[in-house]
N, C-alpha and C. Protein backbone atom coordinates (compact mmCIF):
# COMPACT_ATOMS: atom_id res chain seq x y z
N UNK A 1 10.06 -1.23 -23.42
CA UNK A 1 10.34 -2.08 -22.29
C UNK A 1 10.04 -1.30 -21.02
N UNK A 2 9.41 -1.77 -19.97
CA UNK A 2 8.67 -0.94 -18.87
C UNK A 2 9.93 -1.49 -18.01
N UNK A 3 9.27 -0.71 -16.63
CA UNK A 3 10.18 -1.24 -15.48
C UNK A 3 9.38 -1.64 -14.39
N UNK A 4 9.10 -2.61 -13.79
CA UNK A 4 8.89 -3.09 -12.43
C UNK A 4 9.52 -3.60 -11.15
N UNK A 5 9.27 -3.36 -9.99
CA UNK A 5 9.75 -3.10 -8.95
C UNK A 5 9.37 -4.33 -8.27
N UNK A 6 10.00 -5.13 -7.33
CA UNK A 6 9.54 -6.39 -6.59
C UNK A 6 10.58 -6.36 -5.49
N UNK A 7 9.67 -5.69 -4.52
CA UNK A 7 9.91 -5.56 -3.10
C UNK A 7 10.18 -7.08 -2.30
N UNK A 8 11.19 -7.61 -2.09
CA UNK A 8 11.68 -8.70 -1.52
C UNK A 8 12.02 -8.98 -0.04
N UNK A 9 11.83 -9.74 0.67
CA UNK A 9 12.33 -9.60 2.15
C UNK A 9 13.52 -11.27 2.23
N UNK A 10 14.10 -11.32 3.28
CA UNK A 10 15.44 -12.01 3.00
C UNK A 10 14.56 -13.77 3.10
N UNK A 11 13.51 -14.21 2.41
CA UNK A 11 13.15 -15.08 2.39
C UNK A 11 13.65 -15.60 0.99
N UNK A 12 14.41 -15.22 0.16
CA UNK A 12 14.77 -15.77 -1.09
C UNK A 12 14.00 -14.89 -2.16
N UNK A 13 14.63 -15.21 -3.44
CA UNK A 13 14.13 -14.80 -5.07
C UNK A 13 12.81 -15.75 -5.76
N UNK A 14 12.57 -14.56 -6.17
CA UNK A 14 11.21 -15.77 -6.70
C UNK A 14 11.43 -16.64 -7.59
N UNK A 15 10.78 -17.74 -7.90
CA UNK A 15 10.59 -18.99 -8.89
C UNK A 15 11.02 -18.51 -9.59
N UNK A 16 11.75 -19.02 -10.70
CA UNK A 16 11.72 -18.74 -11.78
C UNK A 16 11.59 -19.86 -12.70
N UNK A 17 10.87 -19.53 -13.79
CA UNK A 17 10.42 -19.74 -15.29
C UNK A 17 9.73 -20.67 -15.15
N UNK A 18 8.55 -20.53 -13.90
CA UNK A 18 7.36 -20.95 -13.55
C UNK A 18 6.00 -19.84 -13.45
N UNK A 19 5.12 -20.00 -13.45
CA UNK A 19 3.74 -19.25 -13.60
C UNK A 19 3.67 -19.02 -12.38
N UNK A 20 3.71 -17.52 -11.79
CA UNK A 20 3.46 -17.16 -10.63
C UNK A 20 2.60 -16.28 -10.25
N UNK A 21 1.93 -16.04 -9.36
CA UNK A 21 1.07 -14.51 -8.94
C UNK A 21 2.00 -13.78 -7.70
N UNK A 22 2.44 -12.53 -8.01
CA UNK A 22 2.83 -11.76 -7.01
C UNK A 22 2.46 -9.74 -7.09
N UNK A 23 3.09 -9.42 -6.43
CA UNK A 23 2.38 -7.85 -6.64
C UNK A 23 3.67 -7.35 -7.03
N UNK A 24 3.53 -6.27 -7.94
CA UNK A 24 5.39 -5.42 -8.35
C UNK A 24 4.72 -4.51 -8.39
N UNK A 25 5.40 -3.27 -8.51
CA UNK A 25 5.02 -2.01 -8.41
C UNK A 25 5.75 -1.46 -9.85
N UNK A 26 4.55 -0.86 -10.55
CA UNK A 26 4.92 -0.14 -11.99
C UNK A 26 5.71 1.37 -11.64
N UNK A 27 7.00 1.32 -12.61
CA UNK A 27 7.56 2.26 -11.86
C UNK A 27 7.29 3.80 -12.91
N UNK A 28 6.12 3.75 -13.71
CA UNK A 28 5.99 4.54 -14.21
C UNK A 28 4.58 5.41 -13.36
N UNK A 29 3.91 4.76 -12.96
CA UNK A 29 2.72 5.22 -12.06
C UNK A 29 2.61 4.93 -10.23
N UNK A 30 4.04 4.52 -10.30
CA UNK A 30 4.36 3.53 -8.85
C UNK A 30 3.44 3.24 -7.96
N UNK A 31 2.93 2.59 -9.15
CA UNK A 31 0.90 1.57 -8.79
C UNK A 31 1.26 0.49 -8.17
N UNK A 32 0.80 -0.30 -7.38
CA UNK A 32 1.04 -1.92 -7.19
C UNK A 32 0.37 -2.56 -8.04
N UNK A 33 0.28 -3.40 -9.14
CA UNK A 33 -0.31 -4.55 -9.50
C UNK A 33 0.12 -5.89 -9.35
N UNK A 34 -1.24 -6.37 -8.75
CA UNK A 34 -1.24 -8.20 -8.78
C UNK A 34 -0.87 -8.32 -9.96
N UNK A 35 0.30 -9.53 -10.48
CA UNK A 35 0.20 -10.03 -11.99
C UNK A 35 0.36 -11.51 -11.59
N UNK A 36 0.23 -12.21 -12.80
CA UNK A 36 0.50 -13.82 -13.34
C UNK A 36 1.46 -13.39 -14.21
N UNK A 37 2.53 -14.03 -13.41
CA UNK A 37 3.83 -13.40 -14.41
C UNK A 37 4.78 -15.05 -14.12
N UNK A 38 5.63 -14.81 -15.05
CA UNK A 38 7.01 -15.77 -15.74
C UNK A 38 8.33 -14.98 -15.46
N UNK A 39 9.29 -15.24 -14.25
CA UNK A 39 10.59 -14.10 -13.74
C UNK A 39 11.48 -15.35 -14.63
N UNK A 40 12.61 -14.47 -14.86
CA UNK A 40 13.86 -15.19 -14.99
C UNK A 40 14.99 -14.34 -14.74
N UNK A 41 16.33 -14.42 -14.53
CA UNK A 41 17.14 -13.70 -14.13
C UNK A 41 18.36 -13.31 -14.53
N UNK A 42 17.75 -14.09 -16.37
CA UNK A 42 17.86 -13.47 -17.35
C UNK A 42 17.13 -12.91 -18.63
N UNK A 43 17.73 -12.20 -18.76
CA UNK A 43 16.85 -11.72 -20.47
C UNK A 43 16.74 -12.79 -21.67
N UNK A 44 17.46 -13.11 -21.73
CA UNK A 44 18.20 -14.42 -22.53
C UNK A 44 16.82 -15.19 -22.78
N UNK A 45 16.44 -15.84 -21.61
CA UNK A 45 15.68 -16.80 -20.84
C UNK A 45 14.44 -16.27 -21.97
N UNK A 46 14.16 -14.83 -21.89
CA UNK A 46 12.60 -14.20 -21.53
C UNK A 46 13.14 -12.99 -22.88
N UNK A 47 13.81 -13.65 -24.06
CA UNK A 47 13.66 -12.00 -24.88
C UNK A 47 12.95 -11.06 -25.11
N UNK A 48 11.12 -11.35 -24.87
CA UNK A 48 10.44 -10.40 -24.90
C UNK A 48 9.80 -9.42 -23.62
N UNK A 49 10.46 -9.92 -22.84
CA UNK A 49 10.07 -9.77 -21.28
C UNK A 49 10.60 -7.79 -21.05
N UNK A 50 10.25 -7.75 -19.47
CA UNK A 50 9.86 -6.07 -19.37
C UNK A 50 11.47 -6.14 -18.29
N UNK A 51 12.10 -5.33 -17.82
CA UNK A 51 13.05 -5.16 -16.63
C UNK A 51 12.48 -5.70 -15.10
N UNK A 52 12.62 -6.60 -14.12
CA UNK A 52 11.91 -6.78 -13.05
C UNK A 52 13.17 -6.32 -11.91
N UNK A 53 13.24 -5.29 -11.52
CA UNK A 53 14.12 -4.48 -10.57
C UNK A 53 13.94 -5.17 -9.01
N UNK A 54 14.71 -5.98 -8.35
CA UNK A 54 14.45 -6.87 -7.23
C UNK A 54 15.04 -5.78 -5.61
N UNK A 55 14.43 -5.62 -5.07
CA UNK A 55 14.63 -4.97 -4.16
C UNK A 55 14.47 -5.27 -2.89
N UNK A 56 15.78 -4.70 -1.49
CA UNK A 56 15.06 -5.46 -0.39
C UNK A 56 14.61 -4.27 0.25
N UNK A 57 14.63 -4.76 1.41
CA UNK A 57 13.59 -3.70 2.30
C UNK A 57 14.08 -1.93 2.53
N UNK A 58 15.45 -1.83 1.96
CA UNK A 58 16.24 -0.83 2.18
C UNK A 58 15.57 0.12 1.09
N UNK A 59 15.77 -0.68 -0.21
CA UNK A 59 14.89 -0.28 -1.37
C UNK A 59 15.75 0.29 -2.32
N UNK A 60 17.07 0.20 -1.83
CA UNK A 60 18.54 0.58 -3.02
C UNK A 60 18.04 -0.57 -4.23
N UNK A 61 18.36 0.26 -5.42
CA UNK A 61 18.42 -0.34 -6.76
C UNK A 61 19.48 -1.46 -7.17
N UNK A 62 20.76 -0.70 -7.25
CA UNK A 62 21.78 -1.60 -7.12
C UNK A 62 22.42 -2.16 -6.03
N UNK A 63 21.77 -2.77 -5.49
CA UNK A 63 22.18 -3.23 -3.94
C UNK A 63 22.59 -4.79 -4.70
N UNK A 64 21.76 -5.35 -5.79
CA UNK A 64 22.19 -6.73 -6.17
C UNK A 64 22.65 -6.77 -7.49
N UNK A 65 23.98 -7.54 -7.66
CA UNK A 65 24.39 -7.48 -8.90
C UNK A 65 23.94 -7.97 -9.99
N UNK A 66 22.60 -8.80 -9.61
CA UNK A 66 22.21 -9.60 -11.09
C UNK A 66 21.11 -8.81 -11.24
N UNK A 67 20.78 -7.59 -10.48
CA UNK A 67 19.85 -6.59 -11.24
C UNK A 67 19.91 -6.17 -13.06
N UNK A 68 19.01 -6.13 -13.63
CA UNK A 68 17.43 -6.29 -13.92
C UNK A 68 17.04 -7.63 -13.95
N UNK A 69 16.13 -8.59 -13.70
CA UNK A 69 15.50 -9.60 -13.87
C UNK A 69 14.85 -9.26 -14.94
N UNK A 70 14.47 -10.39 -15.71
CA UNK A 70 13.41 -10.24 -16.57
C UNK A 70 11.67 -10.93 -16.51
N UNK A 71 10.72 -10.00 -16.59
CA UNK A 71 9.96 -10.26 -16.31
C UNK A 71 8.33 -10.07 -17.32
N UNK A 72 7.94 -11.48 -17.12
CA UNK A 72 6.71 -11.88 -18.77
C UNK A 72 5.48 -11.77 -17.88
N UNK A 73 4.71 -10.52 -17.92
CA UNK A 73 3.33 -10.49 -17.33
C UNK A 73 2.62 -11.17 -18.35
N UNK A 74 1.79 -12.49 -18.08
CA UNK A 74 0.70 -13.13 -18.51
C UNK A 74 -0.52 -12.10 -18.35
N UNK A 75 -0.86 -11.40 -17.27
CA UNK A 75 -2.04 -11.32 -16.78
C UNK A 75 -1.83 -10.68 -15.63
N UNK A 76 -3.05 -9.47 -15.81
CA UNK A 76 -3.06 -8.51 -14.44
C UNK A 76 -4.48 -8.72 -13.83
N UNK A 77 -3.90 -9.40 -12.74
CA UNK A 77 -5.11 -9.73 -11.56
C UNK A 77 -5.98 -8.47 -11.24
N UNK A 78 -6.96 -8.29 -11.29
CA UNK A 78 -8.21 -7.00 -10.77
C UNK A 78 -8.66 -7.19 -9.32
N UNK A 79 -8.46 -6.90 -8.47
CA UNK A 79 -9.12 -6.94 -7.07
C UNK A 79 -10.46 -6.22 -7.22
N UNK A 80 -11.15 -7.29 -6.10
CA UNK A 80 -12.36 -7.26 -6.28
C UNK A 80 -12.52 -6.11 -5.61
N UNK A 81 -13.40 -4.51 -5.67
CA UNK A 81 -13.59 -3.42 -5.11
C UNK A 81 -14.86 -3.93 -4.65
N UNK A 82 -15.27 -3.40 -3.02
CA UNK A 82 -16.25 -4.00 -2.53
C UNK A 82 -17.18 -2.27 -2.09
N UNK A 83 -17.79 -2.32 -2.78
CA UNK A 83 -18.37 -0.46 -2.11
C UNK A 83 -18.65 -0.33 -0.58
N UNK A 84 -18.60 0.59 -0.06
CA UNK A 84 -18.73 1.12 0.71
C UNK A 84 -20.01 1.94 1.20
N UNK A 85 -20.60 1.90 2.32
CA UNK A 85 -21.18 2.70 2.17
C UNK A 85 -21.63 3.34 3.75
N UNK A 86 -22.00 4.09 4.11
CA UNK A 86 -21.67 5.04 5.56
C UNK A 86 -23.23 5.56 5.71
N UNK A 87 -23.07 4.93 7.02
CA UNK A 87 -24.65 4.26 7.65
C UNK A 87 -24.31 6.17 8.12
N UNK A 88 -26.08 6.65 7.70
CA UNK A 88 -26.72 7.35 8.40
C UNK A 88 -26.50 8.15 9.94
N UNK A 89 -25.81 9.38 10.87
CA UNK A 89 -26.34 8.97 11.85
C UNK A 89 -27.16 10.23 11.90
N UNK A 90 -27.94 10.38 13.49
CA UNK A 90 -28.95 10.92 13.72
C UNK A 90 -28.42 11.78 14.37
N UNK A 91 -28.44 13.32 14.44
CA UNK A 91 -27.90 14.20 15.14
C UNK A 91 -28.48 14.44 16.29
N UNK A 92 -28.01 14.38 17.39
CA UNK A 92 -28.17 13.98 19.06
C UNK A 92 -28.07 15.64 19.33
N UNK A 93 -29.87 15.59 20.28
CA UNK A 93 -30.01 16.98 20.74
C UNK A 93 -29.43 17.46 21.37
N UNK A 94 -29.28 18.71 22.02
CA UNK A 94 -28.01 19.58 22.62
C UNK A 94 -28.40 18.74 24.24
N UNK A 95 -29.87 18.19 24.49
CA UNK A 95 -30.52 17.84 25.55
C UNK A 95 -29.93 17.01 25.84
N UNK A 96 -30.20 16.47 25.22
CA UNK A 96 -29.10 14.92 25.46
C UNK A 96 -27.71 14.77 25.09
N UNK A 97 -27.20 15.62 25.49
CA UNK A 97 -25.15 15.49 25.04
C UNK A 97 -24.89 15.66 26.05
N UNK A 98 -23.92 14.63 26.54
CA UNK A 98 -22.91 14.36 27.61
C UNK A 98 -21.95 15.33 27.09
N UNK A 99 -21.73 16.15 27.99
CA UNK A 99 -20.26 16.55 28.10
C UNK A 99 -20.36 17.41 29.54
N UNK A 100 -19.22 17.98 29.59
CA UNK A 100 -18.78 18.73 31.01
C UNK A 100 -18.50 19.86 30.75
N UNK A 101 -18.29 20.59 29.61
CA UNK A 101 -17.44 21.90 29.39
C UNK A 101 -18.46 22.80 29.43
N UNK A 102 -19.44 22.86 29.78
CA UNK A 102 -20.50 23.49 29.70
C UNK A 102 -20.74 24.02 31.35
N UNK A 103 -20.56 22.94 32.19
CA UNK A 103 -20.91 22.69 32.97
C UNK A 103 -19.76 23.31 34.40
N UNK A 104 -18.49 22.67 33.54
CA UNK A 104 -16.74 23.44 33.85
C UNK A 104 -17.07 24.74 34.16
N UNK A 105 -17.35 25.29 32.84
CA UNK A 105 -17.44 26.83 32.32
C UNK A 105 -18.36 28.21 33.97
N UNK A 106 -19.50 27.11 33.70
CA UNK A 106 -20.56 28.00 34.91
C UNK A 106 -19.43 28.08 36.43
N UNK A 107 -19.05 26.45 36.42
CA UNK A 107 -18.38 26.48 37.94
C UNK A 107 -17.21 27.52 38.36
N UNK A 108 -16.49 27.70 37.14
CA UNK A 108 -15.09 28.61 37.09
C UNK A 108 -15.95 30.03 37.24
N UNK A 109 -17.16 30.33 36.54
CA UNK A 109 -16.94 31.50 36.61
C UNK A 109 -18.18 32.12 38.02
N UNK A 110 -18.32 30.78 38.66
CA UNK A 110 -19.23 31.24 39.99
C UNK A 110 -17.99 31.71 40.77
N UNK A 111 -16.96 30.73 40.67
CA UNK A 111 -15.51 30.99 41.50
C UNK A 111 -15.13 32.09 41.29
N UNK A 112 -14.99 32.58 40.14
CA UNK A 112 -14.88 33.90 40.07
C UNK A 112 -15.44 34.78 40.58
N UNK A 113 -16.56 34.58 40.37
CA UNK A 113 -17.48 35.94 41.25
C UNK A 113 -17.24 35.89 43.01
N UNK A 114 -17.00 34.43 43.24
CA UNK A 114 -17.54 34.59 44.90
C UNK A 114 -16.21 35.44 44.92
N UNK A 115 -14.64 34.93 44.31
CA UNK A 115 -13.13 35.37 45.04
C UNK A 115 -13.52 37.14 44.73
N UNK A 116 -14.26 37.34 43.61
CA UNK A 116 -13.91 39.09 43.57
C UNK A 116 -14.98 40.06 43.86
């Protein structure tokens, strides 16, 4: 029996013992996965089901007394990975670079010479 985590905010508990998609966090790799899952808020309900640990934003365990939910993953959603990829640039001659510190540098040390 695994354990999953379902981060809650004070908008209410999820459906139960309806077909849902939400994200829980596996608390063995404390991964997020999308699932198609079946909650109930009992075991009873769901005998073959995993622990679904309901949590609010504080993130205490036993903060609610009807902790563990039980929870029937149908199906783990895959997000689509979209590659990446990092455009080229062209390294800009010393000729052409804006800056001032170069420029700082000469003025401070003319000042110098004229004061000494």
């Amino acid at each position: 029996m695994k354990d999953y985590f379902l981060y809650t905010d004070r908008s209410g508990d999820p459906p139960q013992h309806q077909e849902i998609e939400m994200e829980v966090r596996d608390q063995d790799t404390m991964e997020k996965i999308r699932v198609r899952a079946i909650v109930s808020c009992s075991h009873a309900d769901l005998p073959q089901a995993d622990n679904l640990w309901l949590r609010d934003e504080r993130a205490y365990r036993n903060t609610r007394p009807d902790n563990p939910w039980a929870i029937q993953i149908l199906q783990e959603i895959q997000e689509e990975v979209e590659e990446v990829q990092v455009k080229p640039r062209a390294p800009i001659p010393l000729s052409r670079r804006k800056g001032d510190l170069l420029k700082t540098l000469i003025e401070e040390r003319t000042k110098d010479k004229g004061k000494g």
